[in-house]
Protein backbone atom coordinates (compact mmCIF):
# COMPACT_ATOMS: atom_id res chain seq x y z
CA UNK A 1 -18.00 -3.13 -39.34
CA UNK A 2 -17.36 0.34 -39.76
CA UNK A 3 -13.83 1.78 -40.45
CA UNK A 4 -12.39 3.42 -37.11
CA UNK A 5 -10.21 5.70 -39.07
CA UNK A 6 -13.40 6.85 -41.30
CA UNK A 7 -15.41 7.43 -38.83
CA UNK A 8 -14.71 9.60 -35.70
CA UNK A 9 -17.37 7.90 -33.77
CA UNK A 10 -15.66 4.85 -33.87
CA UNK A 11 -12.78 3.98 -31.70
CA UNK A 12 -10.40 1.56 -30.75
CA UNK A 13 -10.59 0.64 -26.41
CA UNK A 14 -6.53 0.44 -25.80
CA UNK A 15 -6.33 -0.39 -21.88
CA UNK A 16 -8.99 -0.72 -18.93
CA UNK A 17 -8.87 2.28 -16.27
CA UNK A 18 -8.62 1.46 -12.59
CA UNK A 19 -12.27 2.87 -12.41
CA UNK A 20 -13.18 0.31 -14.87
CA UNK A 21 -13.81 2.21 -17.67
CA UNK A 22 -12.32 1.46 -21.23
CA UNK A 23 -9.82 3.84 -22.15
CA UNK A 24 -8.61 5.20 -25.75
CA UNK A 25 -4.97 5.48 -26.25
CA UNK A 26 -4.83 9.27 -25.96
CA UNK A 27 -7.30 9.05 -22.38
CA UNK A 28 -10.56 8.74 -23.41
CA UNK A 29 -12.60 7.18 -20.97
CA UNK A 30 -15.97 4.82 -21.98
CA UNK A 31 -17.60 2.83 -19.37
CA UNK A 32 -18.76 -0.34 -20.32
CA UNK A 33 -15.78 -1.55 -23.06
CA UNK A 34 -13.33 -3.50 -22.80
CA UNK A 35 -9.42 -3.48 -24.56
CA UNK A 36 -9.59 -4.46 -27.81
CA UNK A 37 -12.76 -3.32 -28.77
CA UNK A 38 -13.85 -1.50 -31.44
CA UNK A 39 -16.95 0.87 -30.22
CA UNK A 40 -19.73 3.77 -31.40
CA UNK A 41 -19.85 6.12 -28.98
CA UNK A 42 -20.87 9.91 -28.16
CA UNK A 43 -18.77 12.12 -26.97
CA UNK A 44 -18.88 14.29 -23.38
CA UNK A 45 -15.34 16.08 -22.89
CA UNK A 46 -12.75 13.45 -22.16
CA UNK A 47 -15.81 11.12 -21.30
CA UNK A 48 -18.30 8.94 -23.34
CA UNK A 49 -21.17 7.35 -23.31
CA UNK A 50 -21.00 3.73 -25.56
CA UNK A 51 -23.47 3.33 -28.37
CA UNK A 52 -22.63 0.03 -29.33
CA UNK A 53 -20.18 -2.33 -29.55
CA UNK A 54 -18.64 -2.64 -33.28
CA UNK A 55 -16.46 -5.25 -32.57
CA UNK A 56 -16.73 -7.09 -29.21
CA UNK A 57 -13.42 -8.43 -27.28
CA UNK A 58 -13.45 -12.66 -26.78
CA UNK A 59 -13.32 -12.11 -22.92
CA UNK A 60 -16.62 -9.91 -22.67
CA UNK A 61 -19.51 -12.05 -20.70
CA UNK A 62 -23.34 -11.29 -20.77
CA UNK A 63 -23.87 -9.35 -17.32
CA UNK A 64 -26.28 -11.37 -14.74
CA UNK A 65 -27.90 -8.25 -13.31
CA UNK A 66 -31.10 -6.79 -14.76
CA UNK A 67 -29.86 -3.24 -13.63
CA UNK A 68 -26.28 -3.55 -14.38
CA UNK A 69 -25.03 -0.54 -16.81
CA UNK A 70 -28.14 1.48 -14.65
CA UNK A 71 -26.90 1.36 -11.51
CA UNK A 72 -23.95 3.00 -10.08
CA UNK A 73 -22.54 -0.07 -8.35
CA UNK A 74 -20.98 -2.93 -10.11
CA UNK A 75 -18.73 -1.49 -13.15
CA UNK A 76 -17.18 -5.42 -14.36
CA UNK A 77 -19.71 -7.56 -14.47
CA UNK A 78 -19.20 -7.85 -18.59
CA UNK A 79 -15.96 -8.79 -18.09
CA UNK A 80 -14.49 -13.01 -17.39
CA UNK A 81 -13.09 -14.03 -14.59
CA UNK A 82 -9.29 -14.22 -15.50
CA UNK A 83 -8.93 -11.02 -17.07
CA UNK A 84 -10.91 -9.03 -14.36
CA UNK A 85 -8.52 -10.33 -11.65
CA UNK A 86 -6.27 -9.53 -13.41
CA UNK A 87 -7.61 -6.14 -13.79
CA UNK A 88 -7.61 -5.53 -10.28
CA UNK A 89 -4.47 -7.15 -8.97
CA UNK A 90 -3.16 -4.60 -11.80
CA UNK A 91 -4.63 -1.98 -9.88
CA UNK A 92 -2.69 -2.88 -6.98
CA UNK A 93 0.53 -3.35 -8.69
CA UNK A 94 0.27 0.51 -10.43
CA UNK A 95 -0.37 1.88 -7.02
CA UNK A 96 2.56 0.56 -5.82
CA UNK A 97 4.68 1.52 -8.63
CA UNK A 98 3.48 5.11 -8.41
CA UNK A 99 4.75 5.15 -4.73
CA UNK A 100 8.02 3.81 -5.77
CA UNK A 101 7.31 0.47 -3.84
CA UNK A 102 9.04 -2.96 -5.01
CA UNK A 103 7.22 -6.16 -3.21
CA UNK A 104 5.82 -9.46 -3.96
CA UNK A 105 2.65 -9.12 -5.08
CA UNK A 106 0.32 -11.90 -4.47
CA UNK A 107 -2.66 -13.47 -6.87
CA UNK A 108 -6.08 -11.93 -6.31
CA UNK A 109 -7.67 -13.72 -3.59
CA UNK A 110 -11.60 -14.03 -3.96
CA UNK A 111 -13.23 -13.21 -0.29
CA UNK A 112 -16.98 -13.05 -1.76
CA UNK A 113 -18.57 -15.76 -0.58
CA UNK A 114 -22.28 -15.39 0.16
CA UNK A 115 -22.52 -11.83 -1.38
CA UNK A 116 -22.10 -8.80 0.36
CA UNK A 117 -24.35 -8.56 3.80
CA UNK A 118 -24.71 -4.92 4.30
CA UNK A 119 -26.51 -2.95 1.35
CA UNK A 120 -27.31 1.39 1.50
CA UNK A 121 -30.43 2.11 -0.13
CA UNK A 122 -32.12 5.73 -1.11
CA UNK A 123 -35.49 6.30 -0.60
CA UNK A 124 -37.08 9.06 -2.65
CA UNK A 125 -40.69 9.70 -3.64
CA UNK A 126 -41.61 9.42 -7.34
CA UNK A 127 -45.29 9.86 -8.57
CA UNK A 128 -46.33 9.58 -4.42
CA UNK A 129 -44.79 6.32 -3.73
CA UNK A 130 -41.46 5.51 -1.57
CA UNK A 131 -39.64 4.18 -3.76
CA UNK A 132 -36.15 2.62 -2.74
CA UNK A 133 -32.72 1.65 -5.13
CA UNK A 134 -29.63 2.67 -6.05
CA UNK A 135 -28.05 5.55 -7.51
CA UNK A 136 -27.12 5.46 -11.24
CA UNK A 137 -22.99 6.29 -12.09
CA UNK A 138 -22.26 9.82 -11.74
CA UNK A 139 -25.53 11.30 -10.69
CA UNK A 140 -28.55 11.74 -8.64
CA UNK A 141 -30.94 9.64 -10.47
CA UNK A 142 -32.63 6.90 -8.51
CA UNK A 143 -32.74 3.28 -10.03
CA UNK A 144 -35.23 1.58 -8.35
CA UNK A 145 -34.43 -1.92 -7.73
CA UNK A 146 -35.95 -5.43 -6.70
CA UNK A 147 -33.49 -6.80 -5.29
CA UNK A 148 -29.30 -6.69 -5.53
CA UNK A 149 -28.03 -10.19 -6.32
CA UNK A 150 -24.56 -9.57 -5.36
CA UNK A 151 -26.11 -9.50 -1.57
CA UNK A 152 -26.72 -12.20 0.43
CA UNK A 153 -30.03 -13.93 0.24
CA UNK A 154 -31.33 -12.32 3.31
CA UNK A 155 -30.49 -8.76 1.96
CA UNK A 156 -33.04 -9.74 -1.57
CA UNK A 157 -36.23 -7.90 0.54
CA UNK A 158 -33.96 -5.11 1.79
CA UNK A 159 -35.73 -2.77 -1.08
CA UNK A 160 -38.88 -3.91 0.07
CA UNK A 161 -38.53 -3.27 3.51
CA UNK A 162 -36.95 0.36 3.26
CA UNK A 163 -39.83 1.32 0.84
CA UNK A 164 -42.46 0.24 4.02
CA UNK A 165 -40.67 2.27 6.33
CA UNK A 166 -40.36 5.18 4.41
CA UNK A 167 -44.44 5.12 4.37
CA UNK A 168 -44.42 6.82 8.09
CA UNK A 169 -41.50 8.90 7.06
CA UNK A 170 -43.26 11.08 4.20
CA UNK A 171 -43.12 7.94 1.82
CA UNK A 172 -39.56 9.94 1.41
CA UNK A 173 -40.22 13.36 0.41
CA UNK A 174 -37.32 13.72 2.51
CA UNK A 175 -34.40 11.68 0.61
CA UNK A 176 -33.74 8.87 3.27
CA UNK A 177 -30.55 6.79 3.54
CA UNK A 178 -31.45 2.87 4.81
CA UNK A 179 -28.36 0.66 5.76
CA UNK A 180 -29.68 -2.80 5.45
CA UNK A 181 -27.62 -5.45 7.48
CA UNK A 182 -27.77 -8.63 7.41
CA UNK A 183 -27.83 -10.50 10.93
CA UNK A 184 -28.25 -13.66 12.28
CA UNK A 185 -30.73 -12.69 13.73
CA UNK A 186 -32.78 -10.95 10.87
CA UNK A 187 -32.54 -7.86 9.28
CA UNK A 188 -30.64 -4.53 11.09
CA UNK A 189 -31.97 -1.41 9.65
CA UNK A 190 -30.25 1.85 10.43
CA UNK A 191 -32.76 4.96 8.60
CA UNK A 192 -30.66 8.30 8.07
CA UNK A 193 -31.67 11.72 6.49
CA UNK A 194 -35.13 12.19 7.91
CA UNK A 195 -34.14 13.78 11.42
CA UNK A 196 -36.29 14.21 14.42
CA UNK A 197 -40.00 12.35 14.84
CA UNK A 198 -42.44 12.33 16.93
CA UNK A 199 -43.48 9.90 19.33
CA UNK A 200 -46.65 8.96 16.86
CA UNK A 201 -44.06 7.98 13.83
CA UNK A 202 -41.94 5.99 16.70
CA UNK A 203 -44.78 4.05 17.70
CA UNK A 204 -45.96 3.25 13.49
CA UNK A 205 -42.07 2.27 13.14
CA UNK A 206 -42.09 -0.23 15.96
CA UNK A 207 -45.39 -1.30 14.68
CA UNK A 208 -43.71 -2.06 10.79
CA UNK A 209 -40.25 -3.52 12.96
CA UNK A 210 -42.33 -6.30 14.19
CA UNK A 211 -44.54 -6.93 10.79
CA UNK A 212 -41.62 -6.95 9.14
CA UNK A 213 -39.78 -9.24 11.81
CA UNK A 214 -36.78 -6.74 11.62
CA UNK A 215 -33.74 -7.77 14.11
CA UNK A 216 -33.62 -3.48 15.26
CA UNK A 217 -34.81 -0.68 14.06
CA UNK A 218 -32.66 2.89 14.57
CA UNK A 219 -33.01 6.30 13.34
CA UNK A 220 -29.65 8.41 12.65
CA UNK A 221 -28.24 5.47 15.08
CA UNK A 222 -30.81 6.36 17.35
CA UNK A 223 -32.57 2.66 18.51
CA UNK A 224 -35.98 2.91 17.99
CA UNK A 225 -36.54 -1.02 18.69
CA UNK A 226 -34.37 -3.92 19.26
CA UNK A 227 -36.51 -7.43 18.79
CA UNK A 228 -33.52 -9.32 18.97
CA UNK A 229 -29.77 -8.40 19.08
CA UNK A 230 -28.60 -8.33 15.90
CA UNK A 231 -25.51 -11.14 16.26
CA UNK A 232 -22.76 -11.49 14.24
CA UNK A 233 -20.08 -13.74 14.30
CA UNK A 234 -16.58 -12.39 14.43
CA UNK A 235 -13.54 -14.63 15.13
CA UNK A 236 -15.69 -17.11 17.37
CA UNK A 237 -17.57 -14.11 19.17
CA UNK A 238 -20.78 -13.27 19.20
CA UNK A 239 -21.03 -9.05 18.45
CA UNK A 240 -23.34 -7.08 18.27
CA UNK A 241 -22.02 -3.44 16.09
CA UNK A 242 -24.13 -0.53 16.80
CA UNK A 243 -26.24 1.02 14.33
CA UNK A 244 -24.80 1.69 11.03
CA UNK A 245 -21.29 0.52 12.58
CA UNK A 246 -18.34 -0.19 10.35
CA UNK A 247 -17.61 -3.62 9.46
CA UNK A 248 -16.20 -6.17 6.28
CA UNK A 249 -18.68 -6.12 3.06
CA UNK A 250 -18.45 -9.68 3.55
CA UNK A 251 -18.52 -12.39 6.22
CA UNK A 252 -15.49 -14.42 4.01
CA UNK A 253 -13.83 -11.12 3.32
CA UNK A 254 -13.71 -11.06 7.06
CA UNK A 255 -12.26 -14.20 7.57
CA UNK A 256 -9.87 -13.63 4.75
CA UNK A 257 -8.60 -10.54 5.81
CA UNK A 258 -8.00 -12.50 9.70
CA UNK A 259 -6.60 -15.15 8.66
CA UNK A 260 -3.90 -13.07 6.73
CA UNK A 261 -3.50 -10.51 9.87
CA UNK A 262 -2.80 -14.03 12.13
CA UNK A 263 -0.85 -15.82 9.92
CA UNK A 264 1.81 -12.81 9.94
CA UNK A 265 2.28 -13.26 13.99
CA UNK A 266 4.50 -16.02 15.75
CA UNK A 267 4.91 -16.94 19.08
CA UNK A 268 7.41 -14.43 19.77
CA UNK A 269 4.80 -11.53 19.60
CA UNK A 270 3.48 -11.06 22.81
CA UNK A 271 1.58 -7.59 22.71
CA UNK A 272 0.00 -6.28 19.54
CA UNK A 273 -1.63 -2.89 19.04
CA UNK A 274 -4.81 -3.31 16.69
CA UNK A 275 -5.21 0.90 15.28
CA UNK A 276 -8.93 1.43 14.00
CA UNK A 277 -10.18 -1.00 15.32
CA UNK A 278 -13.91 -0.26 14.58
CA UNK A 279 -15.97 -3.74 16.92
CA UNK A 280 -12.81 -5.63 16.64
CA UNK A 281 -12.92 -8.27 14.26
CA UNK A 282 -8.99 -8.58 14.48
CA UNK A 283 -9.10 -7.66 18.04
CA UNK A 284 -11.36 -10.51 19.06
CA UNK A 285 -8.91 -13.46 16.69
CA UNK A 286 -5.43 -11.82 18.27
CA UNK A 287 -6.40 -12.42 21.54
CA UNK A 288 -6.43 -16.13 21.31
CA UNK A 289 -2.83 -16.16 21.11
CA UNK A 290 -1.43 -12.40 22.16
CA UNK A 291 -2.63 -9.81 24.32
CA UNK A 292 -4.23 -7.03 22.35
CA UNK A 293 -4.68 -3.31 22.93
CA UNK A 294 -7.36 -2.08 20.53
CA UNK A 295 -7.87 1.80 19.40
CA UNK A 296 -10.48 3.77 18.07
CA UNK A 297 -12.09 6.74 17.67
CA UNK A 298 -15.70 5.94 18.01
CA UNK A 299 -16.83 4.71 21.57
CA UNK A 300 -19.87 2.55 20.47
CA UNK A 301 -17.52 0.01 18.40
CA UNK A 302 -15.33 -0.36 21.48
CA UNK A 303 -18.35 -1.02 23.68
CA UNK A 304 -18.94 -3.86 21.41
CA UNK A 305 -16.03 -4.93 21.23
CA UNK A 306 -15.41 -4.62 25.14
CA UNK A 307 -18.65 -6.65 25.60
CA UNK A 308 -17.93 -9.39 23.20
CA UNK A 309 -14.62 -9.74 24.82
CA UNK A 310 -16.27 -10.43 28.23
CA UNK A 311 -18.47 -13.16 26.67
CA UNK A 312 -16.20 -15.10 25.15
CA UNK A 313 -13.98 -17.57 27.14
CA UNK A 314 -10.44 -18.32 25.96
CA UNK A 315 -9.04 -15.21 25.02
CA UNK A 316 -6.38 -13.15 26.79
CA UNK A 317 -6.66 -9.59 27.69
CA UNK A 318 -8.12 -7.08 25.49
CA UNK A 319 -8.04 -3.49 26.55
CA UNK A 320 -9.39 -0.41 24.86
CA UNK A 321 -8.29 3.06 24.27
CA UNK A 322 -10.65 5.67 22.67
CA UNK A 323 -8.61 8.03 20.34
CA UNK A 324 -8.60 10.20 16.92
CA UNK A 325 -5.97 8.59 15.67
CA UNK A 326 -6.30 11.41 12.78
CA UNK A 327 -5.42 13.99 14.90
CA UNK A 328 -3.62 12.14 17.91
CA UNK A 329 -1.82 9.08 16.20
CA UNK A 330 0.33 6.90 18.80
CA UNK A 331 3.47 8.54 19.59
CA UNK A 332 6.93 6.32 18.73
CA UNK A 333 7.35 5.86 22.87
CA UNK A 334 3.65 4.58 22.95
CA UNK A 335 4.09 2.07 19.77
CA UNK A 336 7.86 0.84 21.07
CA UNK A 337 5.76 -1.19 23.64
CA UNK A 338 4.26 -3.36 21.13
CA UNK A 339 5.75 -6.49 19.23
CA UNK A 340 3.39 -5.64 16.33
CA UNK A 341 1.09 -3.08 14.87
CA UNK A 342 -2.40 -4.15 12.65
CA UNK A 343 -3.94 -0.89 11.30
CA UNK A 344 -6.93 -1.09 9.16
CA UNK A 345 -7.70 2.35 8.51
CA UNK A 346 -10.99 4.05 7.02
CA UNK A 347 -10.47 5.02 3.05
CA UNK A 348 -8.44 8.19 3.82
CA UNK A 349 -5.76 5.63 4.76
CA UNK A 350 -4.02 6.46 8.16
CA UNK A 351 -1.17 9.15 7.02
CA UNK A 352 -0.06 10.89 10.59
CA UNK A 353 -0.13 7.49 12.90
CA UNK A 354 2.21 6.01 9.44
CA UNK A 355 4.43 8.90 9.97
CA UNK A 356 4.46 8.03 13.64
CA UNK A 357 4.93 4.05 12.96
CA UNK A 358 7.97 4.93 10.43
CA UNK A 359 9.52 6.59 13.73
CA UNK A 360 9.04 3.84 15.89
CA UNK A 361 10.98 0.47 16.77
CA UNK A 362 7.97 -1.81 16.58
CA UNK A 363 9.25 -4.99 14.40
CA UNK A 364 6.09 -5.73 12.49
CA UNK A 365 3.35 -3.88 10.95
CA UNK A 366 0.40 -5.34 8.89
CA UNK A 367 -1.44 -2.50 7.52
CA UNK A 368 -5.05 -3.42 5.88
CA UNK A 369 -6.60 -0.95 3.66
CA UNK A 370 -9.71 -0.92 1.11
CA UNK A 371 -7.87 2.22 -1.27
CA UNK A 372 -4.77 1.37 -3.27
CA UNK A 373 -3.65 4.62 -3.13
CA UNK A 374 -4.26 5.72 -0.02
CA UNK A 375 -2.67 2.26 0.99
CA UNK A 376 0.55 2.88 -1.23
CA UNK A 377 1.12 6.53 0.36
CA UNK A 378 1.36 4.63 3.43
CA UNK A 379 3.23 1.93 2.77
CA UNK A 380 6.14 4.49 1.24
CA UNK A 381 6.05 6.35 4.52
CA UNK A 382 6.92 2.95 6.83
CA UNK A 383 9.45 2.25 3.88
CA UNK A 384 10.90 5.32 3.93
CA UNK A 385 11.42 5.14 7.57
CA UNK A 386 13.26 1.85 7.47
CA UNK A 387 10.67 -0.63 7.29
CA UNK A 388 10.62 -3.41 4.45
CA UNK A 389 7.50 -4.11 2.84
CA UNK A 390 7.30 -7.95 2.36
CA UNK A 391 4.31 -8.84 0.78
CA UNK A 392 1.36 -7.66 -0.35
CA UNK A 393 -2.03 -9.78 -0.78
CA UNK A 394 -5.14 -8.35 -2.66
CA UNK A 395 -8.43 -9.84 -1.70
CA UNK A 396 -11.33 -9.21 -3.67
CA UNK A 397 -14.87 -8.61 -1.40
CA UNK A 398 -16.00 -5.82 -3.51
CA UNK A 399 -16.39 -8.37 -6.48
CA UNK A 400 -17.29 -6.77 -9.56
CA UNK A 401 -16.33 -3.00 -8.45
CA UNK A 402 -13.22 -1.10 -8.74
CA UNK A 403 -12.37 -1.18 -5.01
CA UNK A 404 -9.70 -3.96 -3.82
CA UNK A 405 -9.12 -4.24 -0.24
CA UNK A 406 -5.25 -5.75 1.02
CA UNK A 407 -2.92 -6.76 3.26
CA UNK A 408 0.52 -5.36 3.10
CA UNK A 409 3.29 -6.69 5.87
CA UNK A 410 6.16 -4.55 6.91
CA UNK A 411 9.00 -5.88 9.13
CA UNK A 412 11.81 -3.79 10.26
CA UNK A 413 15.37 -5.15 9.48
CA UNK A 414 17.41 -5.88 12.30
CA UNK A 415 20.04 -2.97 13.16
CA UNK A 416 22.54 -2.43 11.05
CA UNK A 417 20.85 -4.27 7.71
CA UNK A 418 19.06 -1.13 5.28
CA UNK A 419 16.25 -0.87 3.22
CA UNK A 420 16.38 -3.67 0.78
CA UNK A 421 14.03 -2.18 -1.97
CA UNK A 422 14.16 -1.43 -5.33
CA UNK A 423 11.75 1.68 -6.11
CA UNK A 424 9.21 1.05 -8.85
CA UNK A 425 9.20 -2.18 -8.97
CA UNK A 426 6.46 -5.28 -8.21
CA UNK A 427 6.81 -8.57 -8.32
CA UNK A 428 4.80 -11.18 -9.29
């Protein structure tokens, strides 16, 4: 082994960035090594690109994917079990440091069951064939793939299936966008980037829909043939999102995520606001026990939400409210009616209805969030406004990338009792 003092090409991996990427003591950042390591790199500004590994770390693992270290997605499949959850509930923890948050900080929870069931593929053309994959780390390159083994079995053709569509399309000398999701009733294929067709290419789509026994078929949301509703199970129901709809990477992150969201509400609560609400997943589990008034700023999620509501039996009353809650958050006066709050906002985090929140009287608040720092921004606004943040509870459905989605509960003392926190620091 070479001498990392002789040799500047050499160097020593101190600590593992929250992007995943091995980091030198004075910043550098090379993706793919881990602490400890000893690696030959080359040098790109205050990136690098890694060579070879000099002297390898005890808790590095052989990858399982054929395109790992190619594709843009996964960035920790090289690294064992214990350390990367450690990794990310790290993550977590320096989030809420750098927001001056103290809480309890629960173990990494792992939510990814099957593999994820919703995959985004690109389409683009290379020597006159559609060719369909992933995008490599930090750039515009297509990897073509077979299949994605972190998906769920039903997702393995999803590469197959975009390239046969794309035939119709130009064989994608435009770039094309496929979202892939998996159903129980078959494949749901949403097709973006292309723009208008003809009736000709609508009529050769429907044609490949059916050979390919696809669940729907939709350009730019637009249904261009629904075989069979595309059911999924939320919370009992039976929904069915519209194209290219929002919804949890994974069916047990799902149920991960609910079950925390429930298990923070007693019988006391009687009304509970669910903010972003996208088809309802939490919307649908509340209302077994608590009436629910669910918000969003999309109308086709509530329409499946408002129709899975009516076909269920057992639940209480859900009602719906179409709102920006970007630009029009719920006022104090509008939250005060509620016994608790769930918010599950996009990855921008929900910053103006938190600064309305922190001004209301509402006793809980379970905020759900798939950015550690937008979450953490949040959090410090409720906390600065009184409320106490309890508990916080990472679950891991976006195994093996550097996203971390959790649950964070806030409770507001009673009257008279002040913030109980201790800036900076995390327990756990």
């Amino acid at each position: 082994m070479s001498d990392p003092q002789a040799d500047p090409d050499i160097v020593v991996i101190d600590r593992l960035g929250i992007r995943g990427d091995g980091l030198t003591a004075e910043g550098l950042a090379i993706p793919g090594a881990l602490p400890g390591e000893h690696v030959r790199i080359e040098r790109a500004g205050n990136r690098a690109r890694l060579l070879a590994i000099e002297s390898a770390s005890p808790e590095r693992v052989a990858p399982f994917c054929p395109y790992y270290a190619r594709c843009g997605g996964c960035v920790m499949q090289h690294l064992a079990s214990e350390p990367y959850a450690a990794w990310k509930q790290e993550g977590v923890a320096r989030a809420l440091g750098q927001a001056g948050l103290e809480t309890d900080l629960a173990s990494l929870r792992d939510a990814h069951g099957a593999g994820r069931r919703r995959l985004i593929l690109h389409v683009r053309r290379i020597e006159g064939a559609a060719r369909a994959g992933l995008m490599a780390a930090r750039s515009h390159d297509l990897v073509p793939i077979d299949h994605c083994p972190i998906t769920v079995p039903a997702l393995h053709r999803a590469p197959a299936v975009a390239e046969a569509l794309a035939v119709p399309l130009g064989r994608g000398a435009k770039p094309l966008d496929v979202q892939a999701t998996a159903s129980r009733a078959g494949l749901d294929i949403d097709i973006r980037g292309h723009g208008p067709v003809d009736e000709g290419v609508r009529a050769a789509l429907t044609r490949l829909a059916a050979e390919l026994d696809l669940a729907r078929l939709s350009l730019h949301g637009d249904i261009v043939v629904e075989r069979r509703p595309p059911v999924l199970a939320s919370s009992g129901a039976a929904v069915v999102p519209p194209p290219g709809g929002f919804l949890q990477a994974t069916e047990a992150g799902e149920a991960a995520l609910t079950e925390l969201v429930l298990a923070a509400l007693d019988k006391r609560v009687k009304r509970v606001a669910d903010l972003f609400s996208g088809c309802g997943p939490f919307a649908l589990a509340l209302a077994r026990a608590h009436e629910v008034h669910a918000v969003e700023g999309e109308a086709a999620p509530l329409a499946a939400l408002d129709r899975a509501f009516r076909a269920s039996q057992g639940l209480r009353r859900i009602t719906t409210e179409r709102r920006d809650l970007f630009r029009r958050p719920l006022l104090p006066l509008e939250l005060d009616r509620f016994d608790a709050v769930v918010f599950d906002p996009p990855r921008a985090g929900a910053q103006a209805q938190a600064a309305r929140l922190a001004e209301s009287k509402v006793p809980l608040v379970v905020g759900v969030s798939c950015d550690a720092g937008t979450f953490a921004r949040d959090a410090a606004t409720l906390v600065e406004g009184g409320y106490r943040l309890e508990r916080v509870v990472p679950v891991d459905q976006f195994r093996y990338s550097a996203h971390v989605e959790m649950v964070g509960f806030f409770r507001r003392p009673p009257a008279g009792r002040g913030r109980s926190l201790t800036a900076g620091k995390v327990r756990r």
